[in-house]
C-alpha atoms as a PDB file:
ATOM      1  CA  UNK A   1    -171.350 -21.948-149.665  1.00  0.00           C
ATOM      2  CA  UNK A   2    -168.948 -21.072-147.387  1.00  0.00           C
ATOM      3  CA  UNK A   3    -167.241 -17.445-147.633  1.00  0.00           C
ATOM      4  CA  UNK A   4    -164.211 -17.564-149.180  1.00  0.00           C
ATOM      5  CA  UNK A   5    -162.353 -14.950-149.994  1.00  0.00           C
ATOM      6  CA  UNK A   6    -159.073 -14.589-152.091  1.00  0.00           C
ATOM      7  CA  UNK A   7    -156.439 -12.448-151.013  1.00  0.00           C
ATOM      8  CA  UNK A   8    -155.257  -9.518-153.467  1.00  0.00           C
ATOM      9  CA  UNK A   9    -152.359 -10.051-155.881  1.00  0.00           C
ATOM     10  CA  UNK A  10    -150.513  -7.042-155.038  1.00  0.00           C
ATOM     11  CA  UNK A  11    -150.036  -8.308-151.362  1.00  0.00           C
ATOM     12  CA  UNK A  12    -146.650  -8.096-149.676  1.00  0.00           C
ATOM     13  CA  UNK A  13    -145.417  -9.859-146.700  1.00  0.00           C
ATOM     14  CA  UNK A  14    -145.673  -7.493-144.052  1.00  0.00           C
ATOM     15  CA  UNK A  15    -148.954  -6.336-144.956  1.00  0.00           C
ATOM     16  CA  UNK A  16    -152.265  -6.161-142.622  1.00  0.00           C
ATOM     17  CA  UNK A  17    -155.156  -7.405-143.978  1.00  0.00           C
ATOM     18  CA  UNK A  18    -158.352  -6.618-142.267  1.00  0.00           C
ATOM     19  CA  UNK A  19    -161.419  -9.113-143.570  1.00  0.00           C
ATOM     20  CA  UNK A  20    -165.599  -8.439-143.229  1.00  0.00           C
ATOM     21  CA  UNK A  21    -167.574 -11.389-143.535  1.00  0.00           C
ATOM     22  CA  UNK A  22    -171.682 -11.582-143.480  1.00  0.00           C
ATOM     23  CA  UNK A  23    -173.713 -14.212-143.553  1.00  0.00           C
ATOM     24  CA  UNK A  24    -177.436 -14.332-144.019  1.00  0.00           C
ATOM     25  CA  UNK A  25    -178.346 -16.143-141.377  1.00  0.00           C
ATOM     26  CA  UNK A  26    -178.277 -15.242-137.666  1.00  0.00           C
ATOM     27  CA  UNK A  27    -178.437 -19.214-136.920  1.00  0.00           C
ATOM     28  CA  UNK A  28    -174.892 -19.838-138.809  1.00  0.00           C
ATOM     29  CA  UNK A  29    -171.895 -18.719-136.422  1.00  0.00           C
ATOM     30  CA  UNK A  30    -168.794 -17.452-138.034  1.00  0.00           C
ATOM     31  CA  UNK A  31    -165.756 -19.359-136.614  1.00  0.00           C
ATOM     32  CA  UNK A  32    -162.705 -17.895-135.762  1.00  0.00           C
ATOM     33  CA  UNK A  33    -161.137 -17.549-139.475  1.00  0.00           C
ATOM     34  CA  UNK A  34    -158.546 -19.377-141.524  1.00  0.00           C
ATOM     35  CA  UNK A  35    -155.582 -20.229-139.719  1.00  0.00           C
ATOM     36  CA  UNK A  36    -153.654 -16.966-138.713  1.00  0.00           C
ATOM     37  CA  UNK A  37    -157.305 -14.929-138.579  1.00  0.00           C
ATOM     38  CA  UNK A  38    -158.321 -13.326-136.062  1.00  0.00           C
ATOM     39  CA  UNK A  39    -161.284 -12.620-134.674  1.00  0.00           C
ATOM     40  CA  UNK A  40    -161.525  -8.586-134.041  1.00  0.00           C
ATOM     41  CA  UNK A  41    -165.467  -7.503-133.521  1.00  0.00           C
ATOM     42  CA  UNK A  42    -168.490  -9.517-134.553  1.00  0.00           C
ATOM     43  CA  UNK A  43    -172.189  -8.827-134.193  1.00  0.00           C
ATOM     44  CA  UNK A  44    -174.957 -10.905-134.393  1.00  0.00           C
ATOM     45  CA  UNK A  45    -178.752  -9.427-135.820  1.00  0.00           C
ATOM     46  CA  UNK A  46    -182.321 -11.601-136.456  1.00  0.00           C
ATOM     47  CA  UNK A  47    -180.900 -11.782-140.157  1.00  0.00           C
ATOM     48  CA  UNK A  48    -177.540 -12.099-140.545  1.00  0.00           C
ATOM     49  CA  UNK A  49    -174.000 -12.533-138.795  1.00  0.00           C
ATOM     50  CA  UNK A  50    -170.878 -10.655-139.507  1.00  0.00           C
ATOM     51  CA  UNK A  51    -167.371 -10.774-137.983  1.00  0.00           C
ATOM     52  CA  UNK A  52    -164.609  -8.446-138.901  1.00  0.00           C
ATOM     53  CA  UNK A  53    -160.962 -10.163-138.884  1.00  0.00           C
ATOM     54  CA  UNK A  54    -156.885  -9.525-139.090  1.00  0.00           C
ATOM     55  CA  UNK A  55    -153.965 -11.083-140.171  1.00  0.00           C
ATOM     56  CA  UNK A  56    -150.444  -9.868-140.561  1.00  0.00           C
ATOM     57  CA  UNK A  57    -149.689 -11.421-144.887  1.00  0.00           C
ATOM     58  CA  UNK A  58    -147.166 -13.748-145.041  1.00  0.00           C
ATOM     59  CA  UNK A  59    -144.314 -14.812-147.567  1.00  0.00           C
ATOM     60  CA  UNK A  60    -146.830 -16.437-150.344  1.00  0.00           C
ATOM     61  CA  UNK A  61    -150.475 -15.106-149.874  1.00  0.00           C
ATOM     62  CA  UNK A  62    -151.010 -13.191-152.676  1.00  0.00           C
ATOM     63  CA  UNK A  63    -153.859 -14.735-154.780  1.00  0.00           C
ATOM     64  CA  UNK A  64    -154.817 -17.475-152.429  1.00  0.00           C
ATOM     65  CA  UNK A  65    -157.751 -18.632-150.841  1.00  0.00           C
ATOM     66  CA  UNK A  66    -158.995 -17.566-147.314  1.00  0.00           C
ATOM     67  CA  UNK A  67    -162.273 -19.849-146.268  1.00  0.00           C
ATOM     68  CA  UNK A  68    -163.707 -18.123-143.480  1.00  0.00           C
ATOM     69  CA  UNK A  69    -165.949 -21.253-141.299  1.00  0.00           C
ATOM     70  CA  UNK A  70    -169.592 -21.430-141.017  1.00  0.00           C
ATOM     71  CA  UNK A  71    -171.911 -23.581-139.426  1.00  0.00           C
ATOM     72  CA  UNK A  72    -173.975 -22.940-142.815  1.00  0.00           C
ATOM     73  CA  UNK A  73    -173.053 -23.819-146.183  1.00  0.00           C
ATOM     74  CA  UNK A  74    -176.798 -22.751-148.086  1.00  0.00           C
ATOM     75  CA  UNK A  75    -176.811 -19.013-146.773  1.00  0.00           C
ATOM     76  CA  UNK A  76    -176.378 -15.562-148.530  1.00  0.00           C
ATOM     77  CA  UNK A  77    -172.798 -13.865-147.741  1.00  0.00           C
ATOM     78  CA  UNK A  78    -170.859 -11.067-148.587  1.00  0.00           C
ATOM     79  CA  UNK A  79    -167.201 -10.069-147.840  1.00  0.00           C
ATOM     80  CA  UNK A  80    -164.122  -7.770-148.466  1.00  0.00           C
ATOM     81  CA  UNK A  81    -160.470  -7.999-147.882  1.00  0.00           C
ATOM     82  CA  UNK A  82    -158.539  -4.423-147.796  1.00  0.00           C
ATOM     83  CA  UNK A  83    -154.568  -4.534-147.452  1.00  0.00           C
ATOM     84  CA  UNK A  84    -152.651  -1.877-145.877  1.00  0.00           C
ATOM     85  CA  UNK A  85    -148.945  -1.494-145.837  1.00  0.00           C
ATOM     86  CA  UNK A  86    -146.452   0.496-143.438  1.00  0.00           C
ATOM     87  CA  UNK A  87    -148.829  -0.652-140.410  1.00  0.00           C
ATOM     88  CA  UNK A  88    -147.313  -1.801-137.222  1.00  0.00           C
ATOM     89  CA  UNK A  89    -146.810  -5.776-137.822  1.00  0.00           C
ATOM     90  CA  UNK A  90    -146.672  -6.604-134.156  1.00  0.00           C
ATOM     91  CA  UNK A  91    -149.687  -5.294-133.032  1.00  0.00           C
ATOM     92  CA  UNK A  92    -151.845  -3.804-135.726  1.00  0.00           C
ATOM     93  CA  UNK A  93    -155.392  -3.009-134.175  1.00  0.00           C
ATOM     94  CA  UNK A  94    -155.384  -0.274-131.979  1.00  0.00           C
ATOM     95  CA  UNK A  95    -158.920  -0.698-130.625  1.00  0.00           C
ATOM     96  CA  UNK A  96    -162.444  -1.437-132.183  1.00  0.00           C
ATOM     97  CA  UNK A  97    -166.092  -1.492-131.433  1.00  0.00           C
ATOM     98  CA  UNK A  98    -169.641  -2.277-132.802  1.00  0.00           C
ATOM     99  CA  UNK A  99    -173.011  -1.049-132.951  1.00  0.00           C
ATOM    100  CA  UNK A 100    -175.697  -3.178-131.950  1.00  0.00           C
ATOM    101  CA  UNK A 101    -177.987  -4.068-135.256  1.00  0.00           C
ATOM    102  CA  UNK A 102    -181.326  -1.781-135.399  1.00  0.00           C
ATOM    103  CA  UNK A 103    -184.030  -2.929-137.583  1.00  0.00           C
ATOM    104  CA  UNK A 104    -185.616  -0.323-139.973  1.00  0.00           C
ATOM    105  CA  UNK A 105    -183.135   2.217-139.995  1.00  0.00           C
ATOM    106  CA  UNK A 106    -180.917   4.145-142.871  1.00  0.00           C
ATOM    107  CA  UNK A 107    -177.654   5.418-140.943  1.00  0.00           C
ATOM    108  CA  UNK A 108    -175.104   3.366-138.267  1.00  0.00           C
ATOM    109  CA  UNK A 109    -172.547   4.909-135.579  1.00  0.00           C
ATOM    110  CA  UNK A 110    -170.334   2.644-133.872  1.00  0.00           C
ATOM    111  CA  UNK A 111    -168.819   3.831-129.968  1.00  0.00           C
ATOM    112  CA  UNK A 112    -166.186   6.200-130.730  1.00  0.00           C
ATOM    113  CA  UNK A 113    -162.738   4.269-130.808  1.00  0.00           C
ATOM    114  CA  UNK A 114    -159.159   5.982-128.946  1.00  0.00           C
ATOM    115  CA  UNK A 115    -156.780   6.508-132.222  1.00  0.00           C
ATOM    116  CA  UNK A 116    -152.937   7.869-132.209  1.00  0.00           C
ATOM    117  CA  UNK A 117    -152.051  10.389-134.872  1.00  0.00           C
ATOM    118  CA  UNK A 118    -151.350   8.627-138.303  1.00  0.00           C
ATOM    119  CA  UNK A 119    -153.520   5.897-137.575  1.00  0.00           C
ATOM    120  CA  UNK A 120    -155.907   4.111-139.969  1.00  0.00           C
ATOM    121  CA  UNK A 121    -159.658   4.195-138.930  1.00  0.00           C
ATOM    122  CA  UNK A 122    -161.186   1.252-140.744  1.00  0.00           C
ATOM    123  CA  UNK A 123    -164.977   1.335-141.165  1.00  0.00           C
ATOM    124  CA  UNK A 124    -167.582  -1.114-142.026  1.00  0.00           C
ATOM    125  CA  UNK A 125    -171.407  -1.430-141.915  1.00  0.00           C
ATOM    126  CA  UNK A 126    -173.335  -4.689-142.964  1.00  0.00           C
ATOM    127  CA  UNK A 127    -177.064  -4.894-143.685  1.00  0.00           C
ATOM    128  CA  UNK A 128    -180.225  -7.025-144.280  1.00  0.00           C
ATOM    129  CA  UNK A 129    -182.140  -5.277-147.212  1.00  0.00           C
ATOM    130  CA  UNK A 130    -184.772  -6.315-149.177  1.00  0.00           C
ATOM    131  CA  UNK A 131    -184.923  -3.785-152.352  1.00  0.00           C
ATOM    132  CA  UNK A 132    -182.126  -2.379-153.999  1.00  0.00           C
ATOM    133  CA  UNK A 133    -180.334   0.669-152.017  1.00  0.00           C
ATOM    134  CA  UNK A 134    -176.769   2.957-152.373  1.00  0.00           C
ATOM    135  CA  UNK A 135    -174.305   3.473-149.830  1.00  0.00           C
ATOM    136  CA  UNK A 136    -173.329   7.204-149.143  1.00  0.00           C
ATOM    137  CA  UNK A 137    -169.825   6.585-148.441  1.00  0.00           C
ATOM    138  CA  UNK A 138    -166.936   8.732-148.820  1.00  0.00           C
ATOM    139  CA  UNK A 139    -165.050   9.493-151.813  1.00  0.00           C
ATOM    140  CA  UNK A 140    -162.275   5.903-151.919  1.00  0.00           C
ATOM    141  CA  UNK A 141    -164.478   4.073-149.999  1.00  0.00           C
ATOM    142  CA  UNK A 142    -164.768   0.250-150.795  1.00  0.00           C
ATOM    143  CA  UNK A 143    -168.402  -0.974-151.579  1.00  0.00           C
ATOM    144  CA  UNK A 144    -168.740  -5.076-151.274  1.00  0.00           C
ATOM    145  CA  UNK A 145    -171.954  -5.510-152.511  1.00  0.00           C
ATOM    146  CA  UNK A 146    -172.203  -9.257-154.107  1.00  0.00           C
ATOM    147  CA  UNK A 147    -175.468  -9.857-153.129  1.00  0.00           C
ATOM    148  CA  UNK A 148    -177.706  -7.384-154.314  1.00  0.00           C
ATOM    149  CA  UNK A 149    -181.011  -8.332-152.993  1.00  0.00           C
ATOM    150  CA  UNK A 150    -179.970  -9.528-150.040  1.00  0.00           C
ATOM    151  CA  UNK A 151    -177.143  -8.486-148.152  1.00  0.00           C
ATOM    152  CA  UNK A 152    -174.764  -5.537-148.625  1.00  0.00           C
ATOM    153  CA  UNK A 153    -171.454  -4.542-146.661  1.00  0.00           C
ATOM    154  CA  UNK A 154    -169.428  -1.495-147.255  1.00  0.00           C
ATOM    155  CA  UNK A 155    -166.184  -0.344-145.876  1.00  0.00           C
ATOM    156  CA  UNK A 156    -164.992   2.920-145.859  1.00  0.00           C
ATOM    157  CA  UNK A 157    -161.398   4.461-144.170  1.00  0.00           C
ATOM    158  CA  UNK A 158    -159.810   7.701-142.971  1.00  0.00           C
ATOM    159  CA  UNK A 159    -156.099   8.326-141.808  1.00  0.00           C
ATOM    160  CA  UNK A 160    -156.307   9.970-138.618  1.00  0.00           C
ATOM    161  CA  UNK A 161    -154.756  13.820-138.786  1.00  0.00           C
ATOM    162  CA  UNK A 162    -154.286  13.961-134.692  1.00  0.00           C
ATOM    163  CA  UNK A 163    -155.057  11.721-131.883  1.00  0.00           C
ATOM    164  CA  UNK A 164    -158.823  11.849-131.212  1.00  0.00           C
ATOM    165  CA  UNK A 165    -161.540   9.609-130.030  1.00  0.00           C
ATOM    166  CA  UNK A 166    -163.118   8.861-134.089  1.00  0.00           C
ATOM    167  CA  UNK A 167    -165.825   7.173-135.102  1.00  0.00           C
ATOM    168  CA  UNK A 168    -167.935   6.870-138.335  1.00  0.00           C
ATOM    169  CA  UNK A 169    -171.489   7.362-139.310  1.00  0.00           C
ATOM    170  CA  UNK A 170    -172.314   5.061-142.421  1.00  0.00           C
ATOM    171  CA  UNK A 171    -175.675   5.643-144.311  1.00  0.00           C
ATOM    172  CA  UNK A 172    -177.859   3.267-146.571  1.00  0.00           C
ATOM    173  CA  UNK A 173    -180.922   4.423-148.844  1.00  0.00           C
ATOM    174  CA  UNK A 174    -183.845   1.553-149.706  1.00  0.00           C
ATOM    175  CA  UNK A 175    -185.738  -1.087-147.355  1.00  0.00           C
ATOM    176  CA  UNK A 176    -182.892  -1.704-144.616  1.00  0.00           C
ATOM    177  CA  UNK A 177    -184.379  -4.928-142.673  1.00  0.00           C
ATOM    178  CA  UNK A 178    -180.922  -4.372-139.784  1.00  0.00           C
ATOM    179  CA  UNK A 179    -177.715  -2.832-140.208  1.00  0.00           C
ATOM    180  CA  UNK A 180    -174.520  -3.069-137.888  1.00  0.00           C
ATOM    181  CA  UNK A 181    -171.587  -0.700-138.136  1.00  0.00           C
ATOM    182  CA  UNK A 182    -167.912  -1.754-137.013  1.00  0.00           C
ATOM    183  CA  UNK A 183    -164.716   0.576-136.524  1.00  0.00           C
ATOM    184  CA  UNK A 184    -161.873  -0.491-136.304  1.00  0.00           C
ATOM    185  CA  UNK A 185    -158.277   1.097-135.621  1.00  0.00           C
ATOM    186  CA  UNK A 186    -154.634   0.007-137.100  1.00  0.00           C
ATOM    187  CA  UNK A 187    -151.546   1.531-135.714  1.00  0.00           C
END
C-alpha cells in the first residue's frame, strides 16, 4: 500500500522530523511527501527506491498520519520517523549526501557531509536482501526493519563534538541484493 507513517506521540511543535521511506520497486517513484515534506536526498537502485525527508512539527501532529506518495500501491516498503528537539526551526538541514546503490555488498559510506559543532549527523542505509541479516549499528541506533525478507532500513545518529567533514559507514550481514547509505546534517 502506500507508506504511511504515523508521527510519534511525544512530538512537540517545534520539533524536526526527519522521515526514510523505501519502496521495493525501482519502477514506483516516491513523490515529494505529505504536504509540508520535503524532499532532502533520494536514490534510486534495480530494486528499490528510497527518499529521505524533513518537516519542521506543527501545533497538532502528534499521532497522525503522514502518507508518503507512490506511483505503486502493491510494493514492499519500509520507513522510520525520528524527532529531534532544540534544532534550528528555520533551516534545519545543514547539508546531505548519498551513496550510489552497489549490488552484492555488506558495508555503505556516503560523501563526507560539512557539519558545525553541536550538530546532529543523521544516518541511514536501505537495502534489497533476500535472507535474513543484522545491522551493526551503534549503540541507540534506530533499526526499521518491517519487512524482514525483503527490505530493511536502519538509521543510526551522532552529535557532532567539533566542526568536521563526518560521514558514516553502515554495515549489513546476510544476502544484500543493493544497499544505499544517506547522511544527513541538522543544525
Amino acid at each position: 500500500g502506500v507508506p504511511t507513517l504515523t508521527i510519534p506521540s511525544t512530538v512537540a511543535a517545534g520539533d524536526v522530523l526527519v522521515a526514510a521511506v523505501t519502496t521495493s520497486s525501482s519502477s514506483a517513484t516516491l513523490g515529494t511527501g505529505p504536504a509540508g515534506w520535503t524532499r532532502v536526498v533520494s536514490q534510486k537502485a534495480v530494486d528499490f527506491n528510497s527518499a529521505v525527508y524533513v518537516r519542521v512539527a506543527t501545533a497538532g501532529d502528534a499521532g497522525t498520519s503522514a502518507p508518503f506518495p507512490s506511483s505503486s500501491t502493491t510494493n514492499y516498503w519500509t520507513a522510520g520517523i525520528i524527532a529531534y528537539s532544540g534544532a534550528d526551526q528555520s533551516s534545519p538541514i545543514v547539508g546531505s549526501s548519498a551513496s550510489a546503490p552497489t549490488s552484492q555488498v555488506q558495508s555503505v559510506t556516503p560523501p563526507g557531509v560539512a557539519a558545525p559543532t553541536g550538530a546532529m549527523l543523521v544516518s541511514f542505509a536501505a537495502a534489497d536482501v533476500s535472507t535474513g541479516r543484522t545491522w551493526t549499528e551503534d549503540a541507540g541506533s534506530e533499526v526499521f526493519d518491517f519487512q524482514p525478507t525483503n527490505l530493511s532500513l536502519v538509521a543510526n545518529d551522532e552529535l557532532v563534538g567539533s566542526a568536521a567533514t563526518v560521514t558514516r559507514t553502515l554495515t549489513i550481514t546476510g544476502a544484500i541484493q543493493e544497499l544505499a547509505g544517506y547522511v544527513v546534517v541538522i543544525r
